[in-house]
C-alpha atoms as a PDB file:
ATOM      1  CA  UNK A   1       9.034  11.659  -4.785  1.00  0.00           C
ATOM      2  CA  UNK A   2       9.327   8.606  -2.783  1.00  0.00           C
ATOM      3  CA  UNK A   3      11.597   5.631  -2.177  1.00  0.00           C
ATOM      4  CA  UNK A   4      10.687   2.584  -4.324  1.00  0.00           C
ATOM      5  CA  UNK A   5      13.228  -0.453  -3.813  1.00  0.00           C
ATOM      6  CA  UNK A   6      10.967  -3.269  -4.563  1.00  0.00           C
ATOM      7  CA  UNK A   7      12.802  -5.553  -1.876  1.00  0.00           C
ATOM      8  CA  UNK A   8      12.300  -3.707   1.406  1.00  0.00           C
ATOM      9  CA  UNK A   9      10.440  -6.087   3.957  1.00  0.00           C
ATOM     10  CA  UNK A  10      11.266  -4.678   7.160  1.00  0.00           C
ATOM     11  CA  UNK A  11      11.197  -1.294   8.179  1.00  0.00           C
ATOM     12  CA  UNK A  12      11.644  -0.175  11.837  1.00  0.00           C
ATOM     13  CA  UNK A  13      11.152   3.850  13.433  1.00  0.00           C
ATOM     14  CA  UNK A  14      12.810   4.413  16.358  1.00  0.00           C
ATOM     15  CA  UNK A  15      10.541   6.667  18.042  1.00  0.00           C
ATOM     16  CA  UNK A  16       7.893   9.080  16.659  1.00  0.00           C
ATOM     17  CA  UNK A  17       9.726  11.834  14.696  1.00  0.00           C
ATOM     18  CA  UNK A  18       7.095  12.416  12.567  1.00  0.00           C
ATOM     19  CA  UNK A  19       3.561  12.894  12.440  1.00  0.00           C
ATOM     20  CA  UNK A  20       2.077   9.578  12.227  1.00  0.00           C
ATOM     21  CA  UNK A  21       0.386  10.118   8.639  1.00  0.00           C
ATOM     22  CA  UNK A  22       3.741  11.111   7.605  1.00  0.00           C
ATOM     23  CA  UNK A  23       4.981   7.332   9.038  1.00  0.00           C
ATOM     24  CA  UNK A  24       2.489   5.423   7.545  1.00  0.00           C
ATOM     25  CA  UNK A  25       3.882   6.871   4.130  1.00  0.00           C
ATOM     26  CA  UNK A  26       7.020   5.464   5.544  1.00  0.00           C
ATOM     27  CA  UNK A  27       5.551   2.250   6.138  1.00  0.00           C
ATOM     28  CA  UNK A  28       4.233   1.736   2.691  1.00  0.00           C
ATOM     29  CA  UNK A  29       7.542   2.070   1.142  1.00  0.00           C
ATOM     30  CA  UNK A  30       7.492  -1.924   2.223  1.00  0.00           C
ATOM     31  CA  UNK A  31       6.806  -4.679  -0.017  1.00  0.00           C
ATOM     32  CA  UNK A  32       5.890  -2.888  -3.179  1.00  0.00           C
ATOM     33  CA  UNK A  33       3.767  -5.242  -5.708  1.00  0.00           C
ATOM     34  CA  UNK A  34       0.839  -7.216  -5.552  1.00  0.00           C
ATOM     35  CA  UNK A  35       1.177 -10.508  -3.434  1.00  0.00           C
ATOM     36  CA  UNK A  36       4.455  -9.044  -1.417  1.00  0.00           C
ATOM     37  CA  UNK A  37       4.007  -9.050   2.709  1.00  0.00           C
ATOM     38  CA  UNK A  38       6.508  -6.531   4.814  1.00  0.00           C
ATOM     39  CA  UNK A  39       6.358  -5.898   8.772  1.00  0.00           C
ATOM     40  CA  UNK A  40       6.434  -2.338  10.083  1.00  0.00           C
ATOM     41  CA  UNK A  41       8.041  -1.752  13.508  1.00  0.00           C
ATOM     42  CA  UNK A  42       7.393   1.397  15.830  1.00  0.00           C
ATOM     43  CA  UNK A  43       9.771   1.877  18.965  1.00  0.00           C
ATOM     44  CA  UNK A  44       8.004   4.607  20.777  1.00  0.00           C
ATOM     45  CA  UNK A  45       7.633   6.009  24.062  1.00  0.00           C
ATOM     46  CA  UNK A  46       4.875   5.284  25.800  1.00  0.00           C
ATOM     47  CA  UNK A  47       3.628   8.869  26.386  1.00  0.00           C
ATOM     48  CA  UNK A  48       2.368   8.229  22.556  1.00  0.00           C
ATOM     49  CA  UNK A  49      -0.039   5.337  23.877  1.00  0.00           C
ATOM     50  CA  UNK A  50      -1.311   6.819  26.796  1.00  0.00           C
ATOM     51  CA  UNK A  51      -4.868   7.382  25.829  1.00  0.00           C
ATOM     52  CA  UNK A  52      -5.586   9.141  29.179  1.00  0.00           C
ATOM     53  CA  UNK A  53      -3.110  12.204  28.514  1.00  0.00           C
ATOM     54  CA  UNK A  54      -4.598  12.096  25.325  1.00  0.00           C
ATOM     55  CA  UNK A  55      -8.593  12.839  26.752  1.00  0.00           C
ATOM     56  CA  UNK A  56      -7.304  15.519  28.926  1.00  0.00           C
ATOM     57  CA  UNK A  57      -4.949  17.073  27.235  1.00  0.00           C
END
């Protein structure tokens, strides 16, 4: 049940809509095959890197 277009090399999120297991997924939809490279780009806010919330939360 997923997307497989066997020339997708870039794929960019803007911001964190999904649980991030759920965007890796996303990010393997990317250069499908043996030998192919793709990049992966997250735009997020930086409450989802702030490791400090994260401890006392």
């Amino acid at each position: 049940q997923g997307v497989d277009i066997s020339d997708i090399e870039v794929i960019v999120q803007w911001r964190v809509t999904y649980p991030m297991n759920a965007l890796w997924q996303r990010f393997g939809r990317a250069a499908r095959g043996a030998g192919k490279e793709a990049i992966a780009v997250l735009l997020a806010e930086p409450k989802y890197f702030d490791d400090e919330k994260a401890l006392t939360a």
